[in-house]
PDB file of N, CA and C in Angstrom:
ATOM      1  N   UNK A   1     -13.795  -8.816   8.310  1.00  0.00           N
ATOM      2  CA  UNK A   1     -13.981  -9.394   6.986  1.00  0.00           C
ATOM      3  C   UNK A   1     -12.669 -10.058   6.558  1.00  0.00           C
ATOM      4  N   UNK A   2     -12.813 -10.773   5.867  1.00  0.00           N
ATOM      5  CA  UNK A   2     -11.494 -12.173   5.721  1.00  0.00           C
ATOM      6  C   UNK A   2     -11.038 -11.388   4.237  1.00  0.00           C
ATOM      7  N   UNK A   3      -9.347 -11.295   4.196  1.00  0.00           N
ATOM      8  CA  UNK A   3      -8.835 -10.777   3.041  1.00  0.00           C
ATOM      9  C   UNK A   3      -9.163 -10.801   2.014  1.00  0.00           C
ATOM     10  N   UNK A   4      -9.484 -12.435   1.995  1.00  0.00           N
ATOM     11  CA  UNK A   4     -10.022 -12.664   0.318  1.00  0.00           C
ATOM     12  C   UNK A   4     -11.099 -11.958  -0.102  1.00  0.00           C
ATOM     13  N   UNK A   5     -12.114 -12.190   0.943  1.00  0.00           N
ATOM     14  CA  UNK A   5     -13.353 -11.594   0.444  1.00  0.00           C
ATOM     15  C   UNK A   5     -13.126 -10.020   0.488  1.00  0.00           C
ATOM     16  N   UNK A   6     -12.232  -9.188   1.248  1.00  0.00           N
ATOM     17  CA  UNK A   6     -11.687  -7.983   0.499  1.00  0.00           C
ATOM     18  C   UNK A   6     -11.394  -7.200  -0.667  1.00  0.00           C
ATOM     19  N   UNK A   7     -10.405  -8.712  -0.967  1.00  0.00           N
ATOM     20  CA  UNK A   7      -9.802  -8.410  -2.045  1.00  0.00           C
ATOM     21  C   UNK A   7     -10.531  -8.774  -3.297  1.00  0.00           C
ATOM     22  N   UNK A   8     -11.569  -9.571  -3.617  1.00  0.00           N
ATOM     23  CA  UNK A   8     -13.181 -10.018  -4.233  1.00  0.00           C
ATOM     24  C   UNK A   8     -13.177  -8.999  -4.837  1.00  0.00           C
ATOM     25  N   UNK A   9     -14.078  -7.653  -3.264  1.00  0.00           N
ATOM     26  CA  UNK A   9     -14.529  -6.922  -3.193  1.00  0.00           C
ATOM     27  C   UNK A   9     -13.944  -5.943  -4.381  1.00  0.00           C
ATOM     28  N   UNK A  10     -12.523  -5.620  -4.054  1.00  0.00           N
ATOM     29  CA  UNK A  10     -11.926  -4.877  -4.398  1.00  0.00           C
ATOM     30  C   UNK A  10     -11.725  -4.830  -6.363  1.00  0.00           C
ATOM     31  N   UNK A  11     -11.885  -6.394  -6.597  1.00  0.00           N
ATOM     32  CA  UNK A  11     -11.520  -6.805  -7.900  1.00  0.00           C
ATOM     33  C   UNK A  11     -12.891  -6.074  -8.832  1.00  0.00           C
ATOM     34  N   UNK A  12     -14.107  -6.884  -8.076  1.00  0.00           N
ATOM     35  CA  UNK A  12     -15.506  -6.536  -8.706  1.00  0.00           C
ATOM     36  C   UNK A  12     -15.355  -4.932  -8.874  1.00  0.00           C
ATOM     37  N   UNK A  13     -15.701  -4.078  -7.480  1.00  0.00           N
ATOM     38  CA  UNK A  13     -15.792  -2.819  -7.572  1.00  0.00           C
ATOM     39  C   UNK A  13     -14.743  -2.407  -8.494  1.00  0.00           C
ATOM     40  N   UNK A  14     -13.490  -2.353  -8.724  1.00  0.00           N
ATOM     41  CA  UNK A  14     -12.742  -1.446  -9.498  1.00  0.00           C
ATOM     42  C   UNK A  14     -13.201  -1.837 -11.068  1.00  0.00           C
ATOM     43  N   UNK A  15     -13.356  -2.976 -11.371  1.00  0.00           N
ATOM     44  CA  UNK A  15     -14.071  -3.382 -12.654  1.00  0.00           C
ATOM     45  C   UNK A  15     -15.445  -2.816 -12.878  1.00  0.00           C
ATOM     46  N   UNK A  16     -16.337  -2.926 -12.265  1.00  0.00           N
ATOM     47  CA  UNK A  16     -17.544  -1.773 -12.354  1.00  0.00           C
ATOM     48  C   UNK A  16     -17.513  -0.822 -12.426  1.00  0.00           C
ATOM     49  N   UNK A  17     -16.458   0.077 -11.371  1.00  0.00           N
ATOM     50  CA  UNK A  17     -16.479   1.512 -11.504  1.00  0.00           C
ATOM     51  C   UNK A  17     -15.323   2.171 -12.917  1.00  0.00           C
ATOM     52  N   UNK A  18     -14.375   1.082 -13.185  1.00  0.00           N
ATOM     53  CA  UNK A  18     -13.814   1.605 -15.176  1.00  0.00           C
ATOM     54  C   UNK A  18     -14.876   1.334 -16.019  1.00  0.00           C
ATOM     55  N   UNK A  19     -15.746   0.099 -16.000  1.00  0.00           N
ATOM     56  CA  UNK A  19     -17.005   0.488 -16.772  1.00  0.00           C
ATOM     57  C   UNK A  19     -17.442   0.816 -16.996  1.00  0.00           C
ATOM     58  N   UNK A  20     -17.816   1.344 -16.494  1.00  0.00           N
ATOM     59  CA  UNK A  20     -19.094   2.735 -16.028  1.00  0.00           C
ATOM     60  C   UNK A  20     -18.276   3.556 -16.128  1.00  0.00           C
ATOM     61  N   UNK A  21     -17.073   3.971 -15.821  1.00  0.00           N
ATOM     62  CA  UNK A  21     -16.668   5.643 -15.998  1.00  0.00           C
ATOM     63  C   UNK A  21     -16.086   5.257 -18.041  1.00  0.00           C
ATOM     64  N   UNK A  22     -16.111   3.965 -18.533  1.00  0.00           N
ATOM     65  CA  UNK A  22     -15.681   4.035 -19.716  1.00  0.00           C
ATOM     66  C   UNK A  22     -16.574   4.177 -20.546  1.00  0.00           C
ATOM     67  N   UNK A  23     -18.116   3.708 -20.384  1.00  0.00           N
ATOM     68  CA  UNK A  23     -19.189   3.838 -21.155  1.00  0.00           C
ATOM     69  C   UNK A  23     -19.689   5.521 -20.785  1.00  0.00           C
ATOM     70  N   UNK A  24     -19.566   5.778 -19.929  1.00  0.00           N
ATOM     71  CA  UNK A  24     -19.714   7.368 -19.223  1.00  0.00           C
ATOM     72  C   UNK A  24     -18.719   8.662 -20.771  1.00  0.00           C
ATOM     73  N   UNK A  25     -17.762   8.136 -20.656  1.00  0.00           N
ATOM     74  CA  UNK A  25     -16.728   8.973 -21.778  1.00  0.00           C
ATOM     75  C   UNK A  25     -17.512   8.858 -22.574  1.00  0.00           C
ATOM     76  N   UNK A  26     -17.146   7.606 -23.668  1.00  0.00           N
ATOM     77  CA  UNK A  26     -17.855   6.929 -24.794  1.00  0.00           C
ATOM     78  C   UNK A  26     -19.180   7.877 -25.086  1.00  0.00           C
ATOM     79  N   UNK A  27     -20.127   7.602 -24.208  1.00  0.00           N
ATOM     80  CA  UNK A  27     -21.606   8.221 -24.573  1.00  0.00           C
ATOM     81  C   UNK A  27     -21.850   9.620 -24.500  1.00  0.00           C
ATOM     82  N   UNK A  28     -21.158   9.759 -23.196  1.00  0.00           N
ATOM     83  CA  UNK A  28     -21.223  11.335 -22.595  1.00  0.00           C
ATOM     84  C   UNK A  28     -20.573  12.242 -23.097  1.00  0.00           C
ATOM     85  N   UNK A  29     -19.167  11.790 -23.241  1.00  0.00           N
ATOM     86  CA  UNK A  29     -17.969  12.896 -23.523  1.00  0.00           C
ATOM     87  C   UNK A  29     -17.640  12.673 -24.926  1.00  0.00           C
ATOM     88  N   UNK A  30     -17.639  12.053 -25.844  1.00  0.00           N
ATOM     89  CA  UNK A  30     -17.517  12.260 -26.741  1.00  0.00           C
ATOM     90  C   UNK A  30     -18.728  11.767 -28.025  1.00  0.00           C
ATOM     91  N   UNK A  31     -20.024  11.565 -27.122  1.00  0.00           N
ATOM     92  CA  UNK A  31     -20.929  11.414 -27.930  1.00  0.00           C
ATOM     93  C   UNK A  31     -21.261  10.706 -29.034  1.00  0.00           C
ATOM     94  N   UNK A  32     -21.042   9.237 -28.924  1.00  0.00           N
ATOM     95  CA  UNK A  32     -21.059   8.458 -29.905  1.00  0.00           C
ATOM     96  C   UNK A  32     -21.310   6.736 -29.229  1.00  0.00           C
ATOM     97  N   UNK A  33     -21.371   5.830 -30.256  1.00  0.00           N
ATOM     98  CA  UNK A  33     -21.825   4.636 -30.026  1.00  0.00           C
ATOM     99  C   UNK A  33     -20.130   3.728 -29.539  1.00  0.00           C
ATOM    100  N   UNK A  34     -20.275   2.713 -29.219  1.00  0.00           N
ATOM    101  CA  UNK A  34     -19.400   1.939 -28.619  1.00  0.00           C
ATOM    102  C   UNK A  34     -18.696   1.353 -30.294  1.00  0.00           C
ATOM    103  N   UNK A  35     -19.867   1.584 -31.247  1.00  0.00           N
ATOM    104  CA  UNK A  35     -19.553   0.470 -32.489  1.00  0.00           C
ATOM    105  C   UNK A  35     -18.594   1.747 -33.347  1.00  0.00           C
ATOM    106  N   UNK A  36     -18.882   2.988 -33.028  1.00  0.00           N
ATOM    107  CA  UNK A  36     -18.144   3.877 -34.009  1.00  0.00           C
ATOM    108  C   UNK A  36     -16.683   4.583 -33.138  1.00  0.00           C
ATOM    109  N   UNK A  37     -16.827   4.087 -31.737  1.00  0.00           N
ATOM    110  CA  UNK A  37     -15.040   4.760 -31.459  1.00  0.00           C
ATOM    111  C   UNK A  37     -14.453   4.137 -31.092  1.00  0.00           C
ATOM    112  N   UNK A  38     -13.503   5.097 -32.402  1.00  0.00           N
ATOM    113  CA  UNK A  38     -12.163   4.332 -32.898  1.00  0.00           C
ATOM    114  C   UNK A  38     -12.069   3.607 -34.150  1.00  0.00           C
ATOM    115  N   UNK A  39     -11.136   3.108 -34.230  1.00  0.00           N
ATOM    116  CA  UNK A  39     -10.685   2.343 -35.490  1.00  0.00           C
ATOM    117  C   UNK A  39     -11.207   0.950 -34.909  1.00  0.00           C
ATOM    118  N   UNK A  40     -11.362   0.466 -34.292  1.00  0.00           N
ATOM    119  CA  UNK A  40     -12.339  -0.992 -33.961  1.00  0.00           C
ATOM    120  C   UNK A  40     -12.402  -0.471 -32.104  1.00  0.00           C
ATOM    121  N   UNK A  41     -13.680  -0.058 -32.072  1.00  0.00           N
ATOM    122  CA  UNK A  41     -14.231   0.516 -30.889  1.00  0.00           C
ATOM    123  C   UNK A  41     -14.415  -0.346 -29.892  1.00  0.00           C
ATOM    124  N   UNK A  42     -15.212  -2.076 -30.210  1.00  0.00           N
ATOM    125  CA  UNK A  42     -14.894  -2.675 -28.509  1.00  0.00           C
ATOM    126  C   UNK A  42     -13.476  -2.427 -27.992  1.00  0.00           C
ATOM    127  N   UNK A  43     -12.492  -2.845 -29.148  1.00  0.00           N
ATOM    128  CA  UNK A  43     -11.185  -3.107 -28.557  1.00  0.00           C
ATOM    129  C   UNK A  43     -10.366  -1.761 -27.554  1.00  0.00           C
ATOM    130  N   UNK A  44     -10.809  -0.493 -28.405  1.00  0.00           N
ATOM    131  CA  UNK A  44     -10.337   0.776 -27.816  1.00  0.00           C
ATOM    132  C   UNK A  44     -11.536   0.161 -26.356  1.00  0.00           C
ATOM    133  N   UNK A  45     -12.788   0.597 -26.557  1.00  0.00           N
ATOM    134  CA  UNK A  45     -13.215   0.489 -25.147  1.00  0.00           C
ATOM    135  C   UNK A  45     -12.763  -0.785 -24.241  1.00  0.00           C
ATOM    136  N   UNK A  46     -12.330  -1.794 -24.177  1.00  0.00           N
ATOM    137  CA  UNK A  46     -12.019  -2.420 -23.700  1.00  0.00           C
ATOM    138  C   UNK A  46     -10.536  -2.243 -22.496  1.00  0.00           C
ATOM    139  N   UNK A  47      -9.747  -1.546 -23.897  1.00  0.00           N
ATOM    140  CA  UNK A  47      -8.625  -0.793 -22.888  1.00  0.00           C
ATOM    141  C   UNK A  47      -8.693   0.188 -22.101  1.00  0.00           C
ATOM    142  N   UNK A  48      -9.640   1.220 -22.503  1.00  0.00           N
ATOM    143  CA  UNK A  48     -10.261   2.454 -21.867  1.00  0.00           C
ATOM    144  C   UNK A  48     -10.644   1.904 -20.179  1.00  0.00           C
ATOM    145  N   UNK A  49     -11.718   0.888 -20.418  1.00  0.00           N
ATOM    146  CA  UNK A  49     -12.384  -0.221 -19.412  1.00  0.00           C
ATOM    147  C   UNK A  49     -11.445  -0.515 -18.437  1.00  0.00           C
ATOM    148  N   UNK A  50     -10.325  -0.618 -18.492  1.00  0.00           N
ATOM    149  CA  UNK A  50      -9.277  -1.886 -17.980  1.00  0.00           C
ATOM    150  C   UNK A  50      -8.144  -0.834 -17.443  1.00  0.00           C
ATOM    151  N   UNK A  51      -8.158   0.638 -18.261  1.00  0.00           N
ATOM    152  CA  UNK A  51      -6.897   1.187 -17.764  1.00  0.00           C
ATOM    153  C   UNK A  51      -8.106   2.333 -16.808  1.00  0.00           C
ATOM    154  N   UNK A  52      -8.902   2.554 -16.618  1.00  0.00           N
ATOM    155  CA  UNK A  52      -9.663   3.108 -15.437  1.00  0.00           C
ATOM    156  C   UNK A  52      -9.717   2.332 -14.408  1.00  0.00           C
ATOM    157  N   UNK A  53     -10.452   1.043 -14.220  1.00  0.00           N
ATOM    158  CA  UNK A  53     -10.224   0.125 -13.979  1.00  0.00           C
ATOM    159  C   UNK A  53      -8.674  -0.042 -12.776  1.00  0.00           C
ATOM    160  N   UNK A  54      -7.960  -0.013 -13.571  1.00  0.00           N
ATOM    161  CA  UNK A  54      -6.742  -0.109 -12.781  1.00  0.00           C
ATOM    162  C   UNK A  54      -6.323   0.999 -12.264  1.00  0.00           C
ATOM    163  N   UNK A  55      -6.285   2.133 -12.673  1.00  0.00           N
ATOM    164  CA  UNK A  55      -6.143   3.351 -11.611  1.00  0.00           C
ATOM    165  C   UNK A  55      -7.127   2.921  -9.591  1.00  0.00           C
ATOM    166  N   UNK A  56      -8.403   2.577 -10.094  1.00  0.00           N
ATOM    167  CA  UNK A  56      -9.187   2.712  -9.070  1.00  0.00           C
ATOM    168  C   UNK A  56      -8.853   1.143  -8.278  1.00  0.00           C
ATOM    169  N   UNK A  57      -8.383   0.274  -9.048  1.00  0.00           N
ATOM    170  CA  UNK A  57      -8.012  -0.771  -8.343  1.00  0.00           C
ATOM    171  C   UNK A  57      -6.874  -0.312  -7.436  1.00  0.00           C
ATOM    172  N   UNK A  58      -5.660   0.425  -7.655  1.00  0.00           N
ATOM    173  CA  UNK A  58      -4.218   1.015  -7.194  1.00  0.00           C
ATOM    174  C   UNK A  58      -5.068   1.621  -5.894  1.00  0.00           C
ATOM    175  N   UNK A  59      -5.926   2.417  -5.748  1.00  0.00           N
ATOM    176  CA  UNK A  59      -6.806   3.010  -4.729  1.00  0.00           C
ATOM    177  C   UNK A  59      -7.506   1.689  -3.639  1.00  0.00           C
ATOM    178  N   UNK A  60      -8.063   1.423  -4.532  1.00  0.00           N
ATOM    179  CA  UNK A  60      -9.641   0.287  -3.504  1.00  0.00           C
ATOM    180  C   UNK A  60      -8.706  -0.869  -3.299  1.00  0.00           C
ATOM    181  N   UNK A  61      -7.234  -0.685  -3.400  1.00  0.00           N
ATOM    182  CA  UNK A  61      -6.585  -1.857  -2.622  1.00  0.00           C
ATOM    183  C   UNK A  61      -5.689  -1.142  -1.436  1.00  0.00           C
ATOM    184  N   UNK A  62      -5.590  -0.126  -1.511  1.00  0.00           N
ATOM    185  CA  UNK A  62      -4.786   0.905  -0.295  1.00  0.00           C
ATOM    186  C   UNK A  62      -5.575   1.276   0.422  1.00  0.00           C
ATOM    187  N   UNK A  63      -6.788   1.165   0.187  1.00  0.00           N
ATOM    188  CA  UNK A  63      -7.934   1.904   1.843  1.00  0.00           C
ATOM    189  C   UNK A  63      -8.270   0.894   2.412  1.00  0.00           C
ATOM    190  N   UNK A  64      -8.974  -0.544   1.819  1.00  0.00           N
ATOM    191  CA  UNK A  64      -9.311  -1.443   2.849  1.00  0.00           C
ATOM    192  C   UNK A  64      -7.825  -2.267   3.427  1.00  0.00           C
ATOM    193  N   UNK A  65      -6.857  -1.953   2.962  1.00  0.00           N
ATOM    194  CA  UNK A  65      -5.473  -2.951   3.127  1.00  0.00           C
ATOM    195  C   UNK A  65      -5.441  -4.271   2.631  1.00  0.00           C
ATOM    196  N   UNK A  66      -5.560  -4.633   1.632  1.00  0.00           N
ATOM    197  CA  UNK A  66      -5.412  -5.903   1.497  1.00  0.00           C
ATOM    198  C   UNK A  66      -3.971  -5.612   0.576  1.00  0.00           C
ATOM    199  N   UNK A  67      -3.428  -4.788   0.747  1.00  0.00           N
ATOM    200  CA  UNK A  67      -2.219  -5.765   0.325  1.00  0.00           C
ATOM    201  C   UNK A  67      -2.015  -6.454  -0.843  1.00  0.00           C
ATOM    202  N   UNK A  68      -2.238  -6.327  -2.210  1.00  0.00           N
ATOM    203  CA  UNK A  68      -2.283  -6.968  -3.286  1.00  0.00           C
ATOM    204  C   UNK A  68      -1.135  -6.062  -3.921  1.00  0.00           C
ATOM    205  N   UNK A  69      -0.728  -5.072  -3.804  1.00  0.00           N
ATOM    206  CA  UNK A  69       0.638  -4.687  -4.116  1.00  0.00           C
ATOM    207  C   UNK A  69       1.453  -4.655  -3.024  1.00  0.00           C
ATOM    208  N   UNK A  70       3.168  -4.801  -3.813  1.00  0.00           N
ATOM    209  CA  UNK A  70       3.907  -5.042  -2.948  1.00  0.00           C
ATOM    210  C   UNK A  70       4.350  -3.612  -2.398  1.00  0.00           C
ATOM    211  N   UNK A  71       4.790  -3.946  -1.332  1.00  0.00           N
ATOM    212  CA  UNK A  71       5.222  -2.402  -0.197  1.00  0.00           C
ATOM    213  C   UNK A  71       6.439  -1.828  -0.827  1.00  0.00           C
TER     214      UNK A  71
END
Protein backbone atom coordinates (compact mmCIF):
# COMPACT_ATOMS: atom_id res chain seq x y z
CA UNK A 1 0.00 0.00 0.00
CA UNK A 2 1.50 3.46 -1.12
CA UNK A 3 2.25 5.91 1.99
CA UNK A 4 -0.15 8.34 1.15
CA UNK A 5 -2.92 6.20 1.02
CA UNK A 6 -1.61 5.06 4.60
CA UNK A 7 -1.37 7.99 5.85
CA UNK A 8 -5.35 8.90 4.38
CA UNK A 9 -6.02 5.95 6.20
CA UNK A 10 -4.54 6.95 9.24
CA UNK A 11 -6.02 10.68 9.16
CA UNK A 12 -9.82 9.35 8.54
CA UNK A 13 -9.57 6.49 11.17
CA UNK A 14 -8.08 8.57 14.06
CA UNK A 15 -10.84 11.27 13.32
CA UNK A 16 -13.65 8.67 13.54
CA UNK A 17 -12.40 6.84 16.32
CA UNK A 18 -12.14 10.68 18.73
CA UNK A 19 -15.65 10.99 17.48
CA UNK A 20 -17.08 8.36 18.48
CA UNK A 21 -15.11 7.94 21.69
CA UNK A 22 -16.23 11.93 22.15
CA UNK A 23 -19.95 11.50 21.53
CA UNK A 24 -19.47 8.05 23.60
CA UNK A 25 -18.38 10.44 26.94
CA UNK A 26 -20.89 13.19 26.10
CA UNK A 27 -23.97 10.68 26.00
CA UNK A 28 -22.68 7.81 27.96
CA UNK A 29 -20.49 9.15 30.66
CA UNK A 30 -21.82 12.04 31.59
CA UNK A 31 -25.30 11.81 30.34
CA UNK A 32 -26.38 14.71 28.59
CA UNK A 33 -26.97 16.41 25.13
CA UNK A 34 -24.09 17.85 22.95
CA UNK A 35 -26.26 21.37 23.25
CA UNK A 36 -25.99 21.37 27.23
CA UNK A 37 -22.04 20.44 27.86
CA UNK A 38 -20.37 23.01 28.95
CA UNK A 39 -20.46 26.59 28.76
CA UNK A 40 -20.93 26.43 24.77
CA UNK A 41 -20.91 22.56 24.21
CA UNK A 42 -20.09 22.15 20.29
CA UNK A 43 -16.98 24.07 21.04
CA UNK A 44 -15.99 21.93 24.32
CA UNK A 45 -16.97 18.83 22.10
CA UNK A 46 -15.09 19.79 19.36
CA UNK A 47 -11.84 19.89 21.43
CA UNK A 48 -12.77 16.74 23.30
CA UNK A 49 -13.16 15.36 19.35
CA UNK A 50 -9.72 16.56 18.25
CA UNK A 51 -7.69 15.90 21.51
CA UNK A 52 -8.83 11.97 21.37
CA UNK A 53 -8.42 12.17 18.03
CA UNK A 54 -4.84 12.98 18.37
CA UNK A 55 -3.81 10.62 21.03
CA UNK A 56 -4.99 7.72 18.52
CA UNK A 57 -3.50 9.50 15.57
CA UNK A 58 0.26 9.45 17.76
CA UNK A 59 -0.66 5.46 17.67
CA UNK A 60 -2.30 4.68 13.98
CA UNK A 61 0.82 6.50 12.68
CA UNK A 62 3.50 4.20 14.62
CA UNK A 63 1.97 0.70 13.65
CA UNK A 64 1.45 1.06 9.94
CA UNK A 65 4.88 3.35 9.68
CA UNK A 66 4.15 6.08 7.84
CA UNK A 67 6.20 8.31 9.40
CA UNK A 68 4.24 11.54 9.85
CA UNK A 69 6.19 12.29 13.03
CA UNK A 70 9.58 13.09 13.21
CA UNK A 71 12.08 10.31 14.73
Amino acid sequence: MDIKVRRIVVWVLSLLIGTGLALAIVWLGFNTTLDKYGVSGWNNFYFLAISIAGLFWIWLDYFPGTEMLPK
